[in-house]
Protein backbone atom coordinates (compact mmCIF):
# COMPACT_ATOMS: atom_id res chain seq x y z
CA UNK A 1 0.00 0.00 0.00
CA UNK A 2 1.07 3.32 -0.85
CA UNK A 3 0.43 6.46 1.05
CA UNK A 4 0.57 9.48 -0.71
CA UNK A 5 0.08 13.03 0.58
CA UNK A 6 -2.29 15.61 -1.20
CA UNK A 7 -0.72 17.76 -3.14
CA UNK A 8 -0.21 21.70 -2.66
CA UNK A 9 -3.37 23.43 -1.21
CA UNK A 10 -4.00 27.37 -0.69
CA UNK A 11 -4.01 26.28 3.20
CA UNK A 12 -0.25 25.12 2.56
CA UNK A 13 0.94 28.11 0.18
CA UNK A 14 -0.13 30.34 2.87
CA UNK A 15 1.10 28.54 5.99
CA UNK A 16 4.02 28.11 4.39
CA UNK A 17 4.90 31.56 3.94
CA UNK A 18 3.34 33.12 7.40
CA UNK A 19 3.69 30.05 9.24
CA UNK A 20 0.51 31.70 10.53
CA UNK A 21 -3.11 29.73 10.56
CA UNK A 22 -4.68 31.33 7.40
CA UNK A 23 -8.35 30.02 8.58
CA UNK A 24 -9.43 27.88 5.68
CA UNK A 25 -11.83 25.26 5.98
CA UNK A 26 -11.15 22.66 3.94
CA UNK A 27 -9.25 24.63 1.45
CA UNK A 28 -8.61 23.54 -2.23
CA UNK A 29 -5.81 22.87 -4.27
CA UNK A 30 -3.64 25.46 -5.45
CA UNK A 31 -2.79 25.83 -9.21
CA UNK A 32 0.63 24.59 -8.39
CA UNK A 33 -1.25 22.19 -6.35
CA UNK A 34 -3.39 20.74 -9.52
CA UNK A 35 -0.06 20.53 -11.57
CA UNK A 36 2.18 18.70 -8.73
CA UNK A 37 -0.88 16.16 -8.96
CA UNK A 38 -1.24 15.14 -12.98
CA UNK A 39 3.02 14.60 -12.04
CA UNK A 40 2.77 12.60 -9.82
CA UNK A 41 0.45 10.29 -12.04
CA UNK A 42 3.49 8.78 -13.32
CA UNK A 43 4.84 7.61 -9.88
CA UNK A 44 1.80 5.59 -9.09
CA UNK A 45 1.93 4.30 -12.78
CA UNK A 46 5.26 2.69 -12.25
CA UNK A 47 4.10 1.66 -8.79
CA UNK A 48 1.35 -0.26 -10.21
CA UNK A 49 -1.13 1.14 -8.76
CA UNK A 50 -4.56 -0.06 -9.57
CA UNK A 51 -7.35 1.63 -6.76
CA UNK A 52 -7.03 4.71 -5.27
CA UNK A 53 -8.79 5.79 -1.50
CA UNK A 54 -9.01 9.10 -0.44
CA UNK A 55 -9.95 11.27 2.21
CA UNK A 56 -12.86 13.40 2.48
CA UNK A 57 -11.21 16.38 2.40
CA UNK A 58 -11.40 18.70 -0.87
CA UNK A 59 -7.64 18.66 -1.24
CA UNK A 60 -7.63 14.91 -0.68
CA UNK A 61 -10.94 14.43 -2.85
CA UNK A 62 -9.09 17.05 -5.47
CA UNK A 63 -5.42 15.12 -5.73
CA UNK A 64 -7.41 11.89 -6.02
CA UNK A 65 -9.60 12.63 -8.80
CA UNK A 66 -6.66 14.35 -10.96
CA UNK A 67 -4.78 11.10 -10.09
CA UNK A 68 -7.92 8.48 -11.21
CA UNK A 69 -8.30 10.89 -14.45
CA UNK A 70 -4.84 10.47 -15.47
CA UNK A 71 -4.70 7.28 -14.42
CA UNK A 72 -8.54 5.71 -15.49
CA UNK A 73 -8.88 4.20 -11.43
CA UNK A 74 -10.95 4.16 -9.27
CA UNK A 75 -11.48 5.86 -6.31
CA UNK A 76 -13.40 5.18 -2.64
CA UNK A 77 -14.02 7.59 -0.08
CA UNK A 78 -12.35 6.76 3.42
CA UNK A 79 -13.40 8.72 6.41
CA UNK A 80 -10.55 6.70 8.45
CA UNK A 81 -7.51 8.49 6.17
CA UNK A 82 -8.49 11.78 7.26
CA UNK A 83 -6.22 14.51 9.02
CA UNK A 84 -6.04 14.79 12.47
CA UNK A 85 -8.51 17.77 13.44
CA UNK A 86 -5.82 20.38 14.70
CA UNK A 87 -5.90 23.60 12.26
CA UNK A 88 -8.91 25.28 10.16
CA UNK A 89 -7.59 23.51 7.16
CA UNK A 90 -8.74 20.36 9.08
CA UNK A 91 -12.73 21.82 9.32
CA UNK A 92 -14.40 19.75 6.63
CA UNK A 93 -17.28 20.06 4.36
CA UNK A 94 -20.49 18.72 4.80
CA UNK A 95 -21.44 16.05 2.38
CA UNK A 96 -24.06 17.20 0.72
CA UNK A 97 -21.67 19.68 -0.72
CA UNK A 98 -18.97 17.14 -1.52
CA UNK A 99 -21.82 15.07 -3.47
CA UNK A 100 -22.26 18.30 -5.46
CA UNK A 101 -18.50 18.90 -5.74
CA UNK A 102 -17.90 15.27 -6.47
CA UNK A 103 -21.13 13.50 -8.15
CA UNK A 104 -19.71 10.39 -8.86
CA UNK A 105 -17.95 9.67 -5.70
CA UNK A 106 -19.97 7.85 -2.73
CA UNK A 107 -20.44 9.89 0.04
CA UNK A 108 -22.81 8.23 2.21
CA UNK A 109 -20.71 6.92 4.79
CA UNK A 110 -20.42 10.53 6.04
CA UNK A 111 -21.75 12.20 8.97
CA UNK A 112 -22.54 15.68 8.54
CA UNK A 113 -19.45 16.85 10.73
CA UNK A 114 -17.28 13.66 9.55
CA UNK A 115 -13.97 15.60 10.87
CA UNK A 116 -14.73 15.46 14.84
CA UNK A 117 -15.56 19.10 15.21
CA UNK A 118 -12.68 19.74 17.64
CA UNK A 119 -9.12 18.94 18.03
CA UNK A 120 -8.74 15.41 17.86
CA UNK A 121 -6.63 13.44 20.43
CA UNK A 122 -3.62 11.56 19.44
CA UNK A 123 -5.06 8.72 21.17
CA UNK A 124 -7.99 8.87 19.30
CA UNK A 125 -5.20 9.62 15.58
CA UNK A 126 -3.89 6.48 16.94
CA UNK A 127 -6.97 4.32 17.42
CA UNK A 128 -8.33 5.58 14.08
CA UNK A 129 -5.30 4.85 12.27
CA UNK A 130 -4.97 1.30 13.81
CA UNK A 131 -9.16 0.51 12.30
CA UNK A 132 -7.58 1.85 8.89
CA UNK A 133 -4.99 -1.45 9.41
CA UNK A 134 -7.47 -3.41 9.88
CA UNK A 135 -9.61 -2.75 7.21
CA UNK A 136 -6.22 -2.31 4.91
CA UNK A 137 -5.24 -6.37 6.18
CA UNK A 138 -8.39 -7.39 4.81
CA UNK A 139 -7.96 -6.04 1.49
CA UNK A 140 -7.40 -7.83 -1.89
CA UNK A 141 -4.27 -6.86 -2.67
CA UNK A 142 -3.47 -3.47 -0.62
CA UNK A 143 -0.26 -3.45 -2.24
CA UNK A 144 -2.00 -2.44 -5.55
CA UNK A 145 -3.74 0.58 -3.23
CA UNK A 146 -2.51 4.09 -3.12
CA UNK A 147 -3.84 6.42 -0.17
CA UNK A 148 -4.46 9.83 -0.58
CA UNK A 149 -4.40 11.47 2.87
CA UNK A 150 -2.32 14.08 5.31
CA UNK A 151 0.64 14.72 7.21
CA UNK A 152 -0.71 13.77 10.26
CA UNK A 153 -2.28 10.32 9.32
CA UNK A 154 1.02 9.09 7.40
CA UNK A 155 3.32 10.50 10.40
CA UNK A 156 0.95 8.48 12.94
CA UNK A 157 1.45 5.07 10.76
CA UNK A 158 4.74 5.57 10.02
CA UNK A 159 6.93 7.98 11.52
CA UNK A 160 7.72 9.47 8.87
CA UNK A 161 6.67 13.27 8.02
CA UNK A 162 6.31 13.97 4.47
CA UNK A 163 5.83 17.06 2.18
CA UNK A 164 3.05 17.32 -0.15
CA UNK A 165 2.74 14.57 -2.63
CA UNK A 166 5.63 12.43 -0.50
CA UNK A 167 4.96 8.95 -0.41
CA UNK A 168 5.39 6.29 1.97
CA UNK A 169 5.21 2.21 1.11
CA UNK A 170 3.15 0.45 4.01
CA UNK A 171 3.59 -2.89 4.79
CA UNK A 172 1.36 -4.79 5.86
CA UNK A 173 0.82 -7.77 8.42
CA UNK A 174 -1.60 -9.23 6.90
CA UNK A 175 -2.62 -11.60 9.40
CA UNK A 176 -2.26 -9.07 12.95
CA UNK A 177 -3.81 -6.64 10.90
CA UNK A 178 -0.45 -3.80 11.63
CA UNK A 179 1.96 -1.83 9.73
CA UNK A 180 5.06 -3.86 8.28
């Protein structure tokens, strides 16, 4: 399994220059953002990557969809990928306006306020991210999977901190259900 980070969003550019919240909900990609994506196509190409999951949020949702265009996957919504509720960029959208964003993607595992609400506990990061290895162990082959999701979420699997559109190869145990 492959976890990839979203690419570039107007949450990023701007932290990245103030190092200052910029209060975004669930901002989008940035142009840059968009471009960084359609490139990256080729790494999951050679990766042999054949479904794509994604988090609900829009830069998530966005970086997935450019990926499954260029790419003619598939791609399923998973709530359990998503960031860790800590900045405004981690405030997500209901789904009724994803379903209009994103017709053809399913939704409807959703609660209205899918993203906690509040800051989220690193117990509860940790918790959620080990039900993601558990439903990842019982996948057909996961190693076929790429994972769009956040800094957080990859950082609490493995350690590692990546930048946008870093990737990280999971292992998994496929019969404890854990990371390899």
């Amino acid at each position: 399994m492959l976890l990839l980070r979203h690419a570039e969003s107007e949450w990023n550019r701007r932290f990245g220059v103030s190092r200052v919240d910029p209060g975004l909900p669930d901002p989008p990609l940035t142009e840059r953002g968009a471009a960084e994506a359609r490139a990256a196509a080729a790494l999951l190409r050679r990766e042999g990557i054949r479904r794509l999951l994604a988090s609900p949020y829009r830069r998530a949702l966005q970086t997935a969809r450019i990926l499954a265009e260029e790419l003619e996957l598939p791609v399923t919504v998973e709530p359990l990928v998503r960031e860790r509720c800590a900045f405004s960029c981690d405030q997500g959208s209901h789904p009724d306006r994803l379903r209009a964003e994103w017709p053809g993607f399913d939704f409807s595992g959703l609660e209205p306020v899918w993203w906690g609400g509040r800051i989220e506990s690193v117990a509860s990061l940790e918790a959620r991210a080990r039900r993601f290895l558990e439903v990842a162990a019982r996948m057909a082959e996961p190693e076929t999977v790429a994972v769009v999701t956040h800094w957080g979420f990859i950082r609490c699997l493995t350690g590692r901190e990546v930048g946008n559109l870093g990737a990280v190869r999971l292992r998994l145990d496929r019969t404890a259900g854990a990371a390899g």
